[in-house]
C-alpha atoms as a PDB file:
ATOM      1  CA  UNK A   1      -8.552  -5.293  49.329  1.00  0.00           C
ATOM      2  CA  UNK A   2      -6.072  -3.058  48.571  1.00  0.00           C
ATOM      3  CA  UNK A   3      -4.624  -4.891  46.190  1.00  0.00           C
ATOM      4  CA  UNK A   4      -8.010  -5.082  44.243  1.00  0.00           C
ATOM      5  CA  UNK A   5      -7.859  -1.099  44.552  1.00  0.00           C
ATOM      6  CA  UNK A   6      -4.553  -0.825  42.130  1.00  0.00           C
ATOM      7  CA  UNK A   7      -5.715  -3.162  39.859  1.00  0.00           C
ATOM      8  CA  UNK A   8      -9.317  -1.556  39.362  1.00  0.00           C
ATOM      9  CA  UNK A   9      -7.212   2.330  39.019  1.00  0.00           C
ATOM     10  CA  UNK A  10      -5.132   0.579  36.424  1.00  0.00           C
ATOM     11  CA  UNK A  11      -7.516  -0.697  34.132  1.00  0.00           C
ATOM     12  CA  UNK A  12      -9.497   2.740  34.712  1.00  0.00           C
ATOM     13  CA  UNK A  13      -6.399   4.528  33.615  1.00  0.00           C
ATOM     14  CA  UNK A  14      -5.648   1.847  30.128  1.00  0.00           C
ATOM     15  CA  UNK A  15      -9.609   2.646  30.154  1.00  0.00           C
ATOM     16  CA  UNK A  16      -9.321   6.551  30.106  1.00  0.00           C
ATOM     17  CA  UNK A  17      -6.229   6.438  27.680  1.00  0.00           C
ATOM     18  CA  UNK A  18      -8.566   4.474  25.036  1.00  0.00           C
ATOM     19  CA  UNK A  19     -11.509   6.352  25.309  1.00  0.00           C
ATOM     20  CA  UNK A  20      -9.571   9.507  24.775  1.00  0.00           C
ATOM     21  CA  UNK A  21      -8.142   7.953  21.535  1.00  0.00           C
ATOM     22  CA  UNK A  22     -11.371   7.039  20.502  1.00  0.00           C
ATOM     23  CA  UNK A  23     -12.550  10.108  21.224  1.00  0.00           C
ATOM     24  CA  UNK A  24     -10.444  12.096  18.837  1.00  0.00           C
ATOM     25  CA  UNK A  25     -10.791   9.752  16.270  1.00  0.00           C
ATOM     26  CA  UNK A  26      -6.945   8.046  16.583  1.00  0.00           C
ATOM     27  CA  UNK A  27      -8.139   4.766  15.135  1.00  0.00           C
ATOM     28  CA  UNK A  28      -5.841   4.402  12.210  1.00  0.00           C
ATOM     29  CA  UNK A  29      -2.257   5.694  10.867  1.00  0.00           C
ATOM     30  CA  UNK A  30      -4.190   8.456   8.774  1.00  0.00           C
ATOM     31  CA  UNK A  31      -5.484   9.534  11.679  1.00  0.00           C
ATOM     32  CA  UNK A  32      -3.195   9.143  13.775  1.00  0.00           C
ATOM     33  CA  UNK A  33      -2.433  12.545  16.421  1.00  0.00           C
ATOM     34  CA  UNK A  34       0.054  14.026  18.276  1.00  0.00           C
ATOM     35  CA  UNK A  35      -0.079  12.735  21.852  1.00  0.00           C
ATOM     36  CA  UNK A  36      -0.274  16.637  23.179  1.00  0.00           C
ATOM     37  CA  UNK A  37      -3.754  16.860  21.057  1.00  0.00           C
ATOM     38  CA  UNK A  38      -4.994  13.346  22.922  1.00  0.00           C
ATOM     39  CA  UNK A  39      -5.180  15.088  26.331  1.00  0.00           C
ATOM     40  CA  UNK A  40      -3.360  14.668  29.666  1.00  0.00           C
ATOM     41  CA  UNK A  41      -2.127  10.795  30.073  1.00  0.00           C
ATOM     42  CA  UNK A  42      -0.451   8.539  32.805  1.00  0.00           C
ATOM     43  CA  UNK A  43       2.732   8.433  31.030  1.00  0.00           C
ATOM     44  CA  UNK A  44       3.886   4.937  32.124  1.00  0.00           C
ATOM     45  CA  UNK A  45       0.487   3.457  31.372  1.00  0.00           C
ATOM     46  CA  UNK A  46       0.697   4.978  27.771  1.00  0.00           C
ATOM     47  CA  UNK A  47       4.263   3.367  27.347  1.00  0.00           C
ATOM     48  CA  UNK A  48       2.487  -0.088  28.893  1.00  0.00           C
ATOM     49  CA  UNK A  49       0.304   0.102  25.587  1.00  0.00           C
ATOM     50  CA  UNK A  50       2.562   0.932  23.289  1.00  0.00           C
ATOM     51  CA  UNK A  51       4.922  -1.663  24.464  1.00  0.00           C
ATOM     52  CA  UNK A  52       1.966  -3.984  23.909  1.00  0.00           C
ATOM     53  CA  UNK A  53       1.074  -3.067  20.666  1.00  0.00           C
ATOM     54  CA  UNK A  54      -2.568  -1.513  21.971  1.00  0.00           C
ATOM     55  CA  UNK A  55      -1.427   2.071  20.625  1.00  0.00           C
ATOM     56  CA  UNK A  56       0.947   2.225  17.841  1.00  0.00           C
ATOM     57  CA  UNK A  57       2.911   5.329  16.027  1.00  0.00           C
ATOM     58  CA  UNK A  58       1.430   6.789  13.393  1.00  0.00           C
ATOM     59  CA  UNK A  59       4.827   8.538  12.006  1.00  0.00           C
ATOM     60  CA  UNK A  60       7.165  11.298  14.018  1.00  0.00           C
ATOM     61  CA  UNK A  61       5.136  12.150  17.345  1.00  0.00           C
ATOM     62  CA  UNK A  62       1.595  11.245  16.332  1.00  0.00           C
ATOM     63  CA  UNK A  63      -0.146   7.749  17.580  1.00  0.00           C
ATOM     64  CA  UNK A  64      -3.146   5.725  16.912  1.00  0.00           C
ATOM     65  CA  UNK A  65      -5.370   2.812  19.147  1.00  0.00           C
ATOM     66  CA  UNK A  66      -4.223  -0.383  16.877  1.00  0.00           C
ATOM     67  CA  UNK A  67      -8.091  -2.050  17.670  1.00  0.00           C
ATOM     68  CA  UNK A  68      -6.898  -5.398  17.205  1.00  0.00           C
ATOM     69  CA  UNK A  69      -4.153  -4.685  19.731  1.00  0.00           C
ATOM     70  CA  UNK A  70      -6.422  -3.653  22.091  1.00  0.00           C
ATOM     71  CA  UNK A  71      -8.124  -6.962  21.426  1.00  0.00           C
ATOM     72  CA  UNK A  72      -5.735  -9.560  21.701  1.00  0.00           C
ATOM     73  CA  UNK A  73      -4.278  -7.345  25.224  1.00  0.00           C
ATOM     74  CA  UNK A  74      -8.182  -7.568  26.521  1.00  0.00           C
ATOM     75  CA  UNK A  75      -7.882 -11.508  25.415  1.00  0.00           C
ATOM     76  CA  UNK A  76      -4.633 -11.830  27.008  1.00  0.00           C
ATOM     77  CA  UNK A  77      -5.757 -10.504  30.645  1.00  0.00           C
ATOM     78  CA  UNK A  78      -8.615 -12.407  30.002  1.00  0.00           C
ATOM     79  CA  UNK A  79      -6.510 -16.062  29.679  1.00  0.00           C
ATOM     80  CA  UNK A  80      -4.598 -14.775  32.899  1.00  0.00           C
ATOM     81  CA  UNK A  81      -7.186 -13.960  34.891  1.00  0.00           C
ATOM     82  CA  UNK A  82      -8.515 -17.677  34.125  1.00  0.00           C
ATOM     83  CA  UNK A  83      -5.442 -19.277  34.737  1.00  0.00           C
ATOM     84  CA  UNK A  84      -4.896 -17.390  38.055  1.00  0.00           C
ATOM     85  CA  UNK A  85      -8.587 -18.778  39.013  1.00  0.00           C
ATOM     86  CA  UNK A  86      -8.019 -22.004  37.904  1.00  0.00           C
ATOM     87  CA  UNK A  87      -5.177 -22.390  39.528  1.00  0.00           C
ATOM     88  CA  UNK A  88      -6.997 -20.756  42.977  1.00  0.00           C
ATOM     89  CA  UNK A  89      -9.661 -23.360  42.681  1.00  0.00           C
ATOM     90  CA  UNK A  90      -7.257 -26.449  42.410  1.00  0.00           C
ATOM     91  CA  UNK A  91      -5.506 -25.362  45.327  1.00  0.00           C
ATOM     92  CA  UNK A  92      -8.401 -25.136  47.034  1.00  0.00           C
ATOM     93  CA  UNK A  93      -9.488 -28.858  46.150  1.00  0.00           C
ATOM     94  CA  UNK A  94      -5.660 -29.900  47.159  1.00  0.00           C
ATOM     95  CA  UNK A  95      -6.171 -28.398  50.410  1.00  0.00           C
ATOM     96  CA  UNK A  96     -10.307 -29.588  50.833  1.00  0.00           C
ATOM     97  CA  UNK A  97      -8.980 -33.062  49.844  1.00  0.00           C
ATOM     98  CA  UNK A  98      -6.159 -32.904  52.769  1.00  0.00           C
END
């Protein structure tokens, strides 16, 4: 259960980090802003989307939410999560079939 508690405050954290973006209208390199003017951020889980392309720099300090980013990171949790429960279920038959 506990384990279902770190993953639900991570994606709450990517989640806050987004909205603020949104919020201040960071959608774009023209509009890109300086990450003081975003608000207060978990640092690592800021450098987690940058590092996957989700936020992007907009030029010196400022940044930007890349939208397709965020799309193909939402699709790529997405195809985990299915393999993960896939791969649950088939064990599960192994073992059933045993």
């Amino acid at each position: 259960m506990k384990l279902l508690q770190i993953i639900n405050d991570k994606f709450n954290k990517e989640k806050k980090i987004i909205s603020l973006f949104r919020e201040k209208g960071a959608l774009s390199v023209e509009l890109a802003k300086d990450i003081r003017d975003i608000g207060e951020v978990n640092r690592s889980v800021f450098n987690k989307l940058y590092s996957k392309g989700v936020l992007e720099r907009g030029g010196g300090e400022t940044f930007f939410l890349n939208e397709q980013g965020f799309m193909k990171h939402r699709m790529d949790r997405i195809k985990w999560a299915m393999i993960l429960m896939f791969t649950i279920l088939a064990i599960l038959i192994l073992i059933s079939r045993s």
